[in-house]
C-alpha atoms as a PDB file:
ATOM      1  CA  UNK A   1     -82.928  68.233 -10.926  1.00  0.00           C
ATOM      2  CA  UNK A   2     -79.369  68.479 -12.680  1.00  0.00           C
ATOM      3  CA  UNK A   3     -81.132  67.884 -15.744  1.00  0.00           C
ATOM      4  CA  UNK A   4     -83.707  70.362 -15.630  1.00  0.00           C
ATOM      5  CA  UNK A   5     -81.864  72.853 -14.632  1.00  0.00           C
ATOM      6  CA  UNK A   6     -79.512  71.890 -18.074  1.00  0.00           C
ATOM      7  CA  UNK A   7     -83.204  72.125 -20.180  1.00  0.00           C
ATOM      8  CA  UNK A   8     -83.686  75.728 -19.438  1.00  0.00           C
ATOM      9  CA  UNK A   9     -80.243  76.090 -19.644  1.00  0.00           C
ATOM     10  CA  UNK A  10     -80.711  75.284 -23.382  1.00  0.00           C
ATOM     11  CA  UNK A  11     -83.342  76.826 -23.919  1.00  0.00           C
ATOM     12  CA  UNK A  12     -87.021  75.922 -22.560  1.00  0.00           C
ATOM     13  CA  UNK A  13     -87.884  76.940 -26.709  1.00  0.00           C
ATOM     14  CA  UNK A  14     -85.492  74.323 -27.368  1.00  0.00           C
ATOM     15  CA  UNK A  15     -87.137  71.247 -25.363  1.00  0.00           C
ATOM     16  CA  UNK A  16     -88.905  69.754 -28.301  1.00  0.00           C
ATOM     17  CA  UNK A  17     -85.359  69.086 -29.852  1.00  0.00           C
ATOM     18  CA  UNK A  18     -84.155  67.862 -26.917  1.00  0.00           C
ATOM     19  CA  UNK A  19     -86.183  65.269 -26.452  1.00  0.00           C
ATOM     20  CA  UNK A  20     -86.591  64.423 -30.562  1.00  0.00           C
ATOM     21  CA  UNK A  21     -82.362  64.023 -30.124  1.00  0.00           C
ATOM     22  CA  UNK A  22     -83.393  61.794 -27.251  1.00  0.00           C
ATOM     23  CA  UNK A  23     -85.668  59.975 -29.359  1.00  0.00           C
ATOM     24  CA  UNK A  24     -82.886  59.501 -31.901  1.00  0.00           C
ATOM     25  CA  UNK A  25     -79.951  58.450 -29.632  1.00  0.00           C
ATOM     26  CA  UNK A  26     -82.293  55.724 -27.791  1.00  0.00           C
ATOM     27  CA  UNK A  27     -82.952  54.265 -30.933  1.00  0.00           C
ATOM     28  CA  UNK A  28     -78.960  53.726 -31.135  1.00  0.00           C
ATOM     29  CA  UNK A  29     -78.255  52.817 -28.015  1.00  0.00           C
ATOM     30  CA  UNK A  30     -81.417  50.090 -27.625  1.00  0.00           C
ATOM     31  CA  UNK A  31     -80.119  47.929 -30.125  1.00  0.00           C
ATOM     32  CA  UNK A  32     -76.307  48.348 -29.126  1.00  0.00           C
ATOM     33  CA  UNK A  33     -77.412  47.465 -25.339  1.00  0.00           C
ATOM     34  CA  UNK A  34     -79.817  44.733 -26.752  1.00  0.00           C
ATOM     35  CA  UNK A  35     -76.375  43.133 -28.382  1.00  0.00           C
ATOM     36  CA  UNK A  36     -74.441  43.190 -25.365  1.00  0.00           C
ATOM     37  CA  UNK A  37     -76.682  41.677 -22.818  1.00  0.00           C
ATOM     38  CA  UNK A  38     -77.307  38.928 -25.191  1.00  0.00           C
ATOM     39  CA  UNK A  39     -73.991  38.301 -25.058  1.00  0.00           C
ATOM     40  CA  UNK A  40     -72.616  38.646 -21.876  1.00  0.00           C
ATOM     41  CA  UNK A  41     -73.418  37.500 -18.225  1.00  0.00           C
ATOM     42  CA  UNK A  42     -75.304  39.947 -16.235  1.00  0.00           C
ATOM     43  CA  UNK A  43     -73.276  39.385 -13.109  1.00  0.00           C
ATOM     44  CA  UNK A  44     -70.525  41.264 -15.699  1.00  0.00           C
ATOM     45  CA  UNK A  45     -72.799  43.243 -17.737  1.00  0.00           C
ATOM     46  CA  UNK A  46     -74.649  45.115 -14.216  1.00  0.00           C
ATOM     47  CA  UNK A  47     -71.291  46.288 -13.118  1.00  0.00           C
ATOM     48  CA  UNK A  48     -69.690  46.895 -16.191  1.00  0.00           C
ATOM     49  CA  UNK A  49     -72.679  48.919 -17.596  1.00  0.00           C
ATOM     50  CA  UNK A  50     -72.519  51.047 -13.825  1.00  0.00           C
ATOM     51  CA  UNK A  51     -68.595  51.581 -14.117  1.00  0.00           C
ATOM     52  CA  UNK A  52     -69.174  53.077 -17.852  1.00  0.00           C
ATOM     53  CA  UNK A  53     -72.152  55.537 -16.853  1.00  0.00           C
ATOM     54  CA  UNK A  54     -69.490  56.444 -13.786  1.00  0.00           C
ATOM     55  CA  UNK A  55     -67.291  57.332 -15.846  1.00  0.00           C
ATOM     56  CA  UNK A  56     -69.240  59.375 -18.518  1.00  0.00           C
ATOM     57  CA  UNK A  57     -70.611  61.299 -15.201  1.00  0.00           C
ATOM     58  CA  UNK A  58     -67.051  62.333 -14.549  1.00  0.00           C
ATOM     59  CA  UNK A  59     -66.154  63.301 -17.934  1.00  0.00           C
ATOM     60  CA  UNK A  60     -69.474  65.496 -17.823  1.00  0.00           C
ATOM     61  CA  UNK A  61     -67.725  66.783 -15.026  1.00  0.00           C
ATOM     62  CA  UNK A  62     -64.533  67.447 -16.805  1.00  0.00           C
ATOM     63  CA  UNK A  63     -66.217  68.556 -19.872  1.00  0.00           C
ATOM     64  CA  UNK A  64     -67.975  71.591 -17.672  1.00  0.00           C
ATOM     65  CA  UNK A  65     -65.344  72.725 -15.678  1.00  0.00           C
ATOM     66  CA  UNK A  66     -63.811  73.662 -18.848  1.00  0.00           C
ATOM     67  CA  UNK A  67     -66.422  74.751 -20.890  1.00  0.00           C
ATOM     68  CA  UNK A  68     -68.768  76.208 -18.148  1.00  0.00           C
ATOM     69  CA  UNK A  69     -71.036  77.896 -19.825  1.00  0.00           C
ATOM     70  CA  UNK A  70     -71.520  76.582 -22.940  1.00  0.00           C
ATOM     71  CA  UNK A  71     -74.958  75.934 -24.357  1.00  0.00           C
ATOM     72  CA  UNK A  72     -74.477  72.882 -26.412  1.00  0.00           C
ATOM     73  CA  UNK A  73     -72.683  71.020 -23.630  1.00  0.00           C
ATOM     74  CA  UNK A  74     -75.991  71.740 -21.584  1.00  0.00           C
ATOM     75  CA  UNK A  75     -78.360  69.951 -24.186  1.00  0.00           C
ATOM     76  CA  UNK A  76     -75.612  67.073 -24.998  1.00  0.00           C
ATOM     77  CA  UNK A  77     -76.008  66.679 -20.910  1.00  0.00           C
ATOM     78  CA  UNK A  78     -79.800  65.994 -20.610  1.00  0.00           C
ATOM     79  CA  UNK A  79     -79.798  63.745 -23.714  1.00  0.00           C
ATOM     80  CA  UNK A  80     -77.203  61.806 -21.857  1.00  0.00           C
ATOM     81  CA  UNK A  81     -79.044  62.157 -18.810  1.00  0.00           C
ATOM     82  CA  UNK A  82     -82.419  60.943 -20.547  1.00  0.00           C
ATOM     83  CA  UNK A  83     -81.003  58.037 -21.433  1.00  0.00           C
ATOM     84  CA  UNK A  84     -79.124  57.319 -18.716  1.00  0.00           C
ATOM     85  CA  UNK A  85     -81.912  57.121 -16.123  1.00  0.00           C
ATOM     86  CA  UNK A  86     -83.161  54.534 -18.909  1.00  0.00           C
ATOM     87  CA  UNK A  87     -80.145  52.074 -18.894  1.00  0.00           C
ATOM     88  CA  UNK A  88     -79.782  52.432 -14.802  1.00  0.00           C
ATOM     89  CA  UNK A  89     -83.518  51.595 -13.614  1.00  0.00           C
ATOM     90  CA  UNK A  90     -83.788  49.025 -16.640  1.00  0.00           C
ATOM     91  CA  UNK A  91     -80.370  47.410 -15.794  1.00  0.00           C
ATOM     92  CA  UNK A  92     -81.534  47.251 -12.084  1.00  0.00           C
ATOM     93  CA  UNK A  93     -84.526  45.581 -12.254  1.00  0.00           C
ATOM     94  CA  UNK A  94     -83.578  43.139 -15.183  1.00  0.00           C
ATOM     95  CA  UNK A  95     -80.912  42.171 -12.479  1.00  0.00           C
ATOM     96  CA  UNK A  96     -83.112  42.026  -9.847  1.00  0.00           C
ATOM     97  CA  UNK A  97     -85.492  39.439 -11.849  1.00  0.00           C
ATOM     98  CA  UNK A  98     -82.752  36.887 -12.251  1.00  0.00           C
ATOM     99  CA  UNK A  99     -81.357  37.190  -8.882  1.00  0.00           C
ATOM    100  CA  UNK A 100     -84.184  36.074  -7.242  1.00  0.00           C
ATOM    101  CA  UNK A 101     -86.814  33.279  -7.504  1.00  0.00           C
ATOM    102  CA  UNK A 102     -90.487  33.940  -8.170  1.00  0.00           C
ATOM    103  CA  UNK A 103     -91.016  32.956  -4.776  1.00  0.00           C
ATOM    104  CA  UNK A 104     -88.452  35.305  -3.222  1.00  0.00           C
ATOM    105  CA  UNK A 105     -89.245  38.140  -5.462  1.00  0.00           C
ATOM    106  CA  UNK A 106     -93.080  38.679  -4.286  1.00  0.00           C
ATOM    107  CA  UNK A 107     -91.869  38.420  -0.843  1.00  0.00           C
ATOM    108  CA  UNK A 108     -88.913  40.902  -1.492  1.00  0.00           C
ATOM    109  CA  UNK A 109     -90.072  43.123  -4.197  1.00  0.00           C
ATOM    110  CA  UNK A 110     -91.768  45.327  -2.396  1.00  0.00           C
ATOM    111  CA  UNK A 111     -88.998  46.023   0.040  1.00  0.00           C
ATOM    112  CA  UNK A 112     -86.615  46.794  -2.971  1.00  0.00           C
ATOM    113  CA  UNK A 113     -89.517  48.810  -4.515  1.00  0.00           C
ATOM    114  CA  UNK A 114     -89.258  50.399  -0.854  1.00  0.00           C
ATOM    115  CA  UNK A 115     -85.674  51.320  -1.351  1.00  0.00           C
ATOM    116  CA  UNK A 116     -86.116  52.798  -4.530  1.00  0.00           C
ATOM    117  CA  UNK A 117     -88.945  55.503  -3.458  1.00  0.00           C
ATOM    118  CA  UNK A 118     -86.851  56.081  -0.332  1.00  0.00           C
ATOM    119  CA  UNK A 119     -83.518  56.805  -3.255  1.00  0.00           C
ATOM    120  CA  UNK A 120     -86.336  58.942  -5.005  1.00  0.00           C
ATOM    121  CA  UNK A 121     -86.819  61.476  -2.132  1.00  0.00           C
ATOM    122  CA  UNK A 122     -83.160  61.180  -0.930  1.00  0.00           C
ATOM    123  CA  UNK A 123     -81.735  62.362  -3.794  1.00  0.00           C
ATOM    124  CA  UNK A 124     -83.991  66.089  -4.457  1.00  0.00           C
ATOM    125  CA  UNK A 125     -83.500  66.217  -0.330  1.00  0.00           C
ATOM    126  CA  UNK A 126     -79.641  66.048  -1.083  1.00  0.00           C
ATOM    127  CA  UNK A 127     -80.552  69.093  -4.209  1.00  0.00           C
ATOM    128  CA  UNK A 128     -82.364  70.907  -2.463  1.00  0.00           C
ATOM    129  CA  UNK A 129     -79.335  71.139   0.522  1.00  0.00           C
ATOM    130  CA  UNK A 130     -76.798  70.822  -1.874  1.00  0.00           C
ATOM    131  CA  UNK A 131     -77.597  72.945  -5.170  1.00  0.00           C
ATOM    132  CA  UNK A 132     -76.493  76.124  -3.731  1.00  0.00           C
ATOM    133  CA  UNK A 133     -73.590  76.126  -1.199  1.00  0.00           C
ATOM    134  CA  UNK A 134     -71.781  73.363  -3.313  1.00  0.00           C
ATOM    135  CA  UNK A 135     -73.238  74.406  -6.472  1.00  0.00           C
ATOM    136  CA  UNK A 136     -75.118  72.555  -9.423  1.00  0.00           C
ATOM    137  CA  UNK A 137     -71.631  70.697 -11.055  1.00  0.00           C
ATOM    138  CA  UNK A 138     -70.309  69.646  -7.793  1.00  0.00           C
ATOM    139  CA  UNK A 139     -73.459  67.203  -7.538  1.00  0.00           C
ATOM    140  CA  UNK A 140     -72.116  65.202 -10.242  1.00  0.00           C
ATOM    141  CA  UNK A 141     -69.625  64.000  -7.840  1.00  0.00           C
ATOM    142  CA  UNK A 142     -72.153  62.583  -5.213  1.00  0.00           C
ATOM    143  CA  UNK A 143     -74.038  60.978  -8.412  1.00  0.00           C
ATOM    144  CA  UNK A 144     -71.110  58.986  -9.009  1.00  0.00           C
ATOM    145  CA  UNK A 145     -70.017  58.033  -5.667  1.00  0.00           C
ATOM    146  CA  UNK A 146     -73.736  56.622  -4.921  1.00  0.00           C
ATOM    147  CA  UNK A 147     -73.744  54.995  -8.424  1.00  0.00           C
ATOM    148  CA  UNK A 148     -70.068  53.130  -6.962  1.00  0.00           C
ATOM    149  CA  UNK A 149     -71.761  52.673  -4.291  1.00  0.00           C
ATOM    150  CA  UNK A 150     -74.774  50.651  -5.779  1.00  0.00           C
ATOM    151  CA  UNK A 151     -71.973  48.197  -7.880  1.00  0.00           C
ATOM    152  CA  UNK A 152     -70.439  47.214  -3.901  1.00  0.00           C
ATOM    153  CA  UNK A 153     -73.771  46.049  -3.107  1.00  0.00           C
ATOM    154  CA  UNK A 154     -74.514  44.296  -6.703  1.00  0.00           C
ATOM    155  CA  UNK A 155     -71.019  42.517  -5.842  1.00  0.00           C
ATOM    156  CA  UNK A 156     -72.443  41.551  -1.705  1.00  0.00           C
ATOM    157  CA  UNK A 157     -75.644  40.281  -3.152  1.00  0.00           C
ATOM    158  CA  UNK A 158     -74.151  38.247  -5.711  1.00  0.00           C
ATOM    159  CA  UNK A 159     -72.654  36.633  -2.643  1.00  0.00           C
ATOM    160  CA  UNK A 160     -75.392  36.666  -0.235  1.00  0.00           C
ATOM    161  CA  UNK A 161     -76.418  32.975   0.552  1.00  0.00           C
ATOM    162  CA  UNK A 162     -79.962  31.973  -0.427  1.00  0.00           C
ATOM    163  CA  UNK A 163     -79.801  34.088  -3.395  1.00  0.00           C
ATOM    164  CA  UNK A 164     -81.340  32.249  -6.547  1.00  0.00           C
ATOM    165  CA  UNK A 165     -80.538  28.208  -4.764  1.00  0.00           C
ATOM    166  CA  UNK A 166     -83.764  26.623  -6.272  1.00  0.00           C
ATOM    167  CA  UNK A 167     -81.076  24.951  -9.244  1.00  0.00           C
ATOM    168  CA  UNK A 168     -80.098  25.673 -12.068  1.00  0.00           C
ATOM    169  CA  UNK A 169     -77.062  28.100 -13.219  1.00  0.00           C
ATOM    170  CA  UNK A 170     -76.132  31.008 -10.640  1.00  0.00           C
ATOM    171  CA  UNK A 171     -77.707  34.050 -11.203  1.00  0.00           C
ATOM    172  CA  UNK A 172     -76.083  36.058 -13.791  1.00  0.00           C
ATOM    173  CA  UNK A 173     -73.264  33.474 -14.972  1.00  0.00           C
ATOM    174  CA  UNK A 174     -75.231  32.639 -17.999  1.00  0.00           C
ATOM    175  CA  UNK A 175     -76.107  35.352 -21.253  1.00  0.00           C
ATOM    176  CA  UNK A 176     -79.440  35.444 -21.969  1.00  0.00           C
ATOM    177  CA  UNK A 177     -79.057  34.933 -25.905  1.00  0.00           C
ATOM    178  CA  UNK A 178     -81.320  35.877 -29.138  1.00  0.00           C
ATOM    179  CA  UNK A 179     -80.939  38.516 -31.249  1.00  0.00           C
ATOM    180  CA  UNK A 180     -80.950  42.184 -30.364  1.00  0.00           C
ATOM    181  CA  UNK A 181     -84.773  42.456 -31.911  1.00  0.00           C
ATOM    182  CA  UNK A 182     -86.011  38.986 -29.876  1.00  0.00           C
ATOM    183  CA  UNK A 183     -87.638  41.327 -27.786  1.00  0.00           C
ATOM    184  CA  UNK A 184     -89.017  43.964 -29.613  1.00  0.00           C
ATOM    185  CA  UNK A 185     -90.511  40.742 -32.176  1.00  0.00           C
ATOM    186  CA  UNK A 186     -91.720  39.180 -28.622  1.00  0.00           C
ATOM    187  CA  UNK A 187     -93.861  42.478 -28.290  1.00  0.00           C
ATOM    188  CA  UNK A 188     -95.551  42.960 -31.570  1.00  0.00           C
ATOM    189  CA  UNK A 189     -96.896  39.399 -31.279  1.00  0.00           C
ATOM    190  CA  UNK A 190     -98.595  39.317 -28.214  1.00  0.00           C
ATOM    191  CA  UNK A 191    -101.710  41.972 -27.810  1.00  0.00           C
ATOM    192  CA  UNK A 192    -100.869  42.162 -24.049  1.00  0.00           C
ATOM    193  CA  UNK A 193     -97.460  43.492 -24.586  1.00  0.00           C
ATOM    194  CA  UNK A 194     -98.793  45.934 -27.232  1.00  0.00           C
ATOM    195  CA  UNK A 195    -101.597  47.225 -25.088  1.00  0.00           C
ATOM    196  CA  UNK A 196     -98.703  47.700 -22.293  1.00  0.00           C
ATOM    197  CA  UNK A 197     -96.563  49.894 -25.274  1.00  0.00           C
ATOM    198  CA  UNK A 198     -99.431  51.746 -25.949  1.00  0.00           C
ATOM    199  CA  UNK A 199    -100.202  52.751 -22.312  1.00  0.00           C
ATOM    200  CA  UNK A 200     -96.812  53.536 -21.304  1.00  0.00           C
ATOM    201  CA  UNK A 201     -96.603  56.019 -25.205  1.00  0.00           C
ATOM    202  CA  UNK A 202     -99.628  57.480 -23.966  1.00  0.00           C
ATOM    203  CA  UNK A 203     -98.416  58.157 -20.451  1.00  0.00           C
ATOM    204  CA  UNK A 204     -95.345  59.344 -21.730  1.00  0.00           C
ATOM    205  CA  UNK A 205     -96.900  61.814 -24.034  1.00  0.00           C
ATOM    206  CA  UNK A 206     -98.414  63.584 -21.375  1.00  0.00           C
ATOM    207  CA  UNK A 207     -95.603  63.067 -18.831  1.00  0.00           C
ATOM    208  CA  UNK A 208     -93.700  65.334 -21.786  1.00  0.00           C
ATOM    209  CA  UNK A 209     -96.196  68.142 -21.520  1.00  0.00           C
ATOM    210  CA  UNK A 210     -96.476  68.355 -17.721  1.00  0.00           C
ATOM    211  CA  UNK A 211     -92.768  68.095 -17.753  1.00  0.00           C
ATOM    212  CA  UNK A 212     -92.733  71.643 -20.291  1.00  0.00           C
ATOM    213  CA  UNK A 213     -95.408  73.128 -18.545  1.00  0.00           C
ATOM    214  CA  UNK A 214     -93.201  72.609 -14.994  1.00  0.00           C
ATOM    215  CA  UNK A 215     -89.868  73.837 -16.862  1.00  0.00           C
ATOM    216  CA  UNK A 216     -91.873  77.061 -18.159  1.00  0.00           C
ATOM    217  CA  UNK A 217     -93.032  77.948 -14.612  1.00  0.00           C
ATOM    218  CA  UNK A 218     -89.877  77.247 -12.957  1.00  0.00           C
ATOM    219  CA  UNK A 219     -87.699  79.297 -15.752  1.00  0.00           C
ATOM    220  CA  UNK A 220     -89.851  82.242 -15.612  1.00  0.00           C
ATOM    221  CA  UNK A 221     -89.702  82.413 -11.525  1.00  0.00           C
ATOM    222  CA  UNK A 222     -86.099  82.222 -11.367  1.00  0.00           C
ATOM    223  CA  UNK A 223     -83.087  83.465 -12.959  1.00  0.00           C
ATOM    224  CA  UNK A 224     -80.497  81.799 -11.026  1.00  0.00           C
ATOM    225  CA  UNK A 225     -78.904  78.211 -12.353  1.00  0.00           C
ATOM    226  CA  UNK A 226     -78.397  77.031  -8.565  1.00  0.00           C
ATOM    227  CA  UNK A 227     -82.096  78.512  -7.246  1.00  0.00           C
ATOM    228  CA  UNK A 228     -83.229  76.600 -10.565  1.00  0.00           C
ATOM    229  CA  UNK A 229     -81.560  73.463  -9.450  1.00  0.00           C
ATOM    230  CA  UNK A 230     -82.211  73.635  -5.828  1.00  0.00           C
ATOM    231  CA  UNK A 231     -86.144  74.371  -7.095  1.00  0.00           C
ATOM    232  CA  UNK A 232     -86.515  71.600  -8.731  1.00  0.00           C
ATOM    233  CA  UNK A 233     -84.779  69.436  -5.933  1.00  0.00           C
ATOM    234  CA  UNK A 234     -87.287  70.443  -3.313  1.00  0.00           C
ATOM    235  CA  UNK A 235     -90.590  70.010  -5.815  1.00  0.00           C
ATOM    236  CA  UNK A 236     -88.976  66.908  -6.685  1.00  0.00           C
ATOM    237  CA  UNK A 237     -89.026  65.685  -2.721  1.00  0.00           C
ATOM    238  CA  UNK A 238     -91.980  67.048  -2.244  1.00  0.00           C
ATOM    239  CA  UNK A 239     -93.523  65.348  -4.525  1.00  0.00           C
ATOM    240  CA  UNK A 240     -91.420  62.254  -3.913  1.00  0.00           C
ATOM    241  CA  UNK A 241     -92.486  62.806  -0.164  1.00  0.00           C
ATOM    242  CA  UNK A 242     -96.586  62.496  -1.224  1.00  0.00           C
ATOM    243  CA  UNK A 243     -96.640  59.974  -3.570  1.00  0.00           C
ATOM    244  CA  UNK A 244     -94.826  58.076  -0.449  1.00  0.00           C
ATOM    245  CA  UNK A 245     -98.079  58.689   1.278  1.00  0.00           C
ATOM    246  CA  UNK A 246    -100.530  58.099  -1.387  1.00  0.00           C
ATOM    247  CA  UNK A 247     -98.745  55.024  -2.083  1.00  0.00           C
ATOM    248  CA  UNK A 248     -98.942  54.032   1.899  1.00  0.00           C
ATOM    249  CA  UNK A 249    -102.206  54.846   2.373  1.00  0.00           C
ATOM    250  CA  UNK A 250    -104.631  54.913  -0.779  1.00  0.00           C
ATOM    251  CA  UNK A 251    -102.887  52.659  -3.886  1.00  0.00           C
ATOM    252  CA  UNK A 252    -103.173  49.622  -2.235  1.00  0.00           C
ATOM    253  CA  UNK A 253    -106.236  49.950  -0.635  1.00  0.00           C
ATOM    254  CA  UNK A 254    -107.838  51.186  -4.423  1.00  0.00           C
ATOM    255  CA  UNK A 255    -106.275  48.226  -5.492  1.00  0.00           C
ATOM    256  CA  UNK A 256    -107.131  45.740  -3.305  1.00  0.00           C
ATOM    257  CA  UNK A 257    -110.736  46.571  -3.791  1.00  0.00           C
ATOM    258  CA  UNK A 258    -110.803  47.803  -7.561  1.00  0.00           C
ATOM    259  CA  UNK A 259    -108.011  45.590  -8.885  1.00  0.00           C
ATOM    260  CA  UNK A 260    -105.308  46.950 -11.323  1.00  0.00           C
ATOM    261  CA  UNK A 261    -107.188  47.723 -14.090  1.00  0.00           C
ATOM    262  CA  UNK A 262    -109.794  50.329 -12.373  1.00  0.00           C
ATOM    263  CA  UNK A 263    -106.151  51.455 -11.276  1.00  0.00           C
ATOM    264  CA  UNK A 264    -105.006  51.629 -14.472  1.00  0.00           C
ATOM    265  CA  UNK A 265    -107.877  53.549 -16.055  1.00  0.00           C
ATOM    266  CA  UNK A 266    -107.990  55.774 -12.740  1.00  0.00           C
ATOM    267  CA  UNK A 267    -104.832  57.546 -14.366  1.00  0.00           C
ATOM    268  CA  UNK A 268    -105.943  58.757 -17.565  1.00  0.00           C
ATOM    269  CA  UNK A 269    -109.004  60.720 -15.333  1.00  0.00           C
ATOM    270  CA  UNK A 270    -106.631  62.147 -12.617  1.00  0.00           C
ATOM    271  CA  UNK A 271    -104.202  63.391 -16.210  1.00  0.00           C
ATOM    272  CA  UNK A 272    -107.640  65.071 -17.542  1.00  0.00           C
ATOM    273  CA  UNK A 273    -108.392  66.847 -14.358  1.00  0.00           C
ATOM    274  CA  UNK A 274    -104.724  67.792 -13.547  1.00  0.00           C
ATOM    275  CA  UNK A 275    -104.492  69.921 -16.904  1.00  0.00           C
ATOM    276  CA  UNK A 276    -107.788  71.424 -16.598  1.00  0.00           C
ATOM    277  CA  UNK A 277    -106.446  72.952 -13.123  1.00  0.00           C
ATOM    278  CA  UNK A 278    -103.036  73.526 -14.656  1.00  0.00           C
ATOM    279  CA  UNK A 279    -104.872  75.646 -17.713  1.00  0.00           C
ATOM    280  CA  UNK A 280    -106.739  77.731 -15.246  1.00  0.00           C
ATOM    281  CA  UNK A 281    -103.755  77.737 -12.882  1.00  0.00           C
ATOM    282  CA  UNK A 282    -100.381  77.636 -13.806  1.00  0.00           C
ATOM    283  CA  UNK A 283     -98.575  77.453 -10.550  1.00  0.00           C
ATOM    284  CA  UNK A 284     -95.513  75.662  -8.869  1.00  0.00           C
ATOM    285  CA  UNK A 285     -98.135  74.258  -5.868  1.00  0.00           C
ATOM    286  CA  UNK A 286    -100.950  72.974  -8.552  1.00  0.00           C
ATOM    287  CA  UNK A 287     -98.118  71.403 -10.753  1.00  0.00           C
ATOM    288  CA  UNK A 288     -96.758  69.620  -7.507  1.00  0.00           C
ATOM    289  CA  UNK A 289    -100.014  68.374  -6.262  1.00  0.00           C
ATOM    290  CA  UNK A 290    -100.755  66.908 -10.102  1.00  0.00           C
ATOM    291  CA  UNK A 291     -97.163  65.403 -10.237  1.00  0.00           C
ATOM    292  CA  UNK A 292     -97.650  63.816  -6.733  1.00  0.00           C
ATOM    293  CA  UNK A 293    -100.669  62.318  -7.554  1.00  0.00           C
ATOM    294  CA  UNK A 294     -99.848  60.672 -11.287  1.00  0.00           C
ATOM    295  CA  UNK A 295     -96.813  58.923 -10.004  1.00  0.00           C
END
């Protein structure tokens, strides 16, 4: 929501460039991250990685208390933020898939999974509360405390017993290796991968114009930089709060007896309808009820 709010702040005109210097500072920071985890052991590279995205959050906070205000330190903010969200989730599960055995993760995966939906409508529930008696900075506080709080329990599972004992190294100890383009040359040889790319370009394409279409609507309802942020907290729970239920009671039934490719083509249709009613009707409740239902 933080982010969002720092979007309009810029500019909603101004989006376009914000996510084209997204583009351009990804394509930096892949490579650079690509080098380090080849390099180092992720039972040092999880926390490490955590403690340096810690600390840019409190800078950020430095950074605006002086220079409240200012509109370039808004658009530097949800570049950082944009890729940010990347490293986090991306660290997480990468750590989370050499942790555990194959065996352990399909029993536990889904649990975890669990935990990160539940994180999902906990923190627009804490925005929503939050935005306005504590104001939109102060959040960046409780960001980094949870993101400490997240290392403590890297550090208790790496200790947890019946973690990873099938043989072989503990998990973590041991750098993965290769060069920081081994994956990327891993993708454009397999037809799988590259069909995956291509679906995830194309979902994020039109993720990009829902997500200007939402910061449009919410700009031109509301003036206020704390209403903004606690706005976007509360359509974020909602719509954290229904795809908890679709996800409960329709995914897996869909894909239980459709498998995940009927799934998978099931989005693109639901992404055609949702913009038809967003054309006729541009509204915070339609935009919600699309959002909820693509994710």
């Amino acid at each position: 929501p933080l982010r969002e709010e720092m979007g309009i702040a810029g500019g909603v005109r101004n989006l376009p460039w914000l996510f084209t210097g997204t583009f351009a500072v990804m394509l930096a920071a892949v490579p650079a991250f690509g080098a380090a985890v080849s390099r180092f052991p992720r039972r040092r590279l999880v926390p490490l990685t955590y403690r340096f995205f810690i600390a840019t959050i409190l800078l950020w906070y430095v950074l605006f208390t002086i220079g409240a205000g200012r509109v370039y330190l808004a658009r530097a903010f949800f570049i950082w933020v944009s890729v940010y969200n990347l490293f986090v989730v991306s660290v997480f599960w990468s750590f989370m898939a050499d942790l555990f055995k194959s065996g352990q993760g399909k029993r536990l995966f889904g649990f975890i999974a669990a935990g990160g939906t539940a994180g999902a409508i906990l923190g627009p529930a804490i925005t929503a509360f939050l935005a306005v008696p504590l104001g939109p900075l102060n959040l960046l506080l409780i960001s980094a405390a949870f993101l400490e709080l997240a290392v403590q329990c890297i550090r208790l599972l790496l200790r947890a017993p019946g973690v990873n004992k099938e043989g072989g190294p503990a998990p973590g100890e041991e750098a993965i290796g290769g060069s920081i383009f081994a994956g990327a040359a891993r993708v454009f040889r397999s037809p799988y991968l590259m069909g995956i790319c291509l679906y995830i370009l194309l979902f994020t394409t039109t993720s990009t114009f829902v997500y200007f279409q939402q910061a449009h609507i919410v700009s031109g309802a509301f003036d206020d930089p704390a209403e903004r942020t606690r706005i976007f907290g509360a359509i974020n729970l909602i719509v954290g709060l229904l795809t908890l239920i679709v996800q409960w009671f329709v995914t897996g039934r869909f894909m239980a007896r459709f498998g995940v490719g009927a799934a998978a083509a099931f989005l693109p249709i639901v992404a055609v309808v949702g913009f038809f009613a967003l054309a006729l009707s541009p509204v915070l409740w339609v935009l919600i009820a699309f959002q909820s239902i693509r994710r």
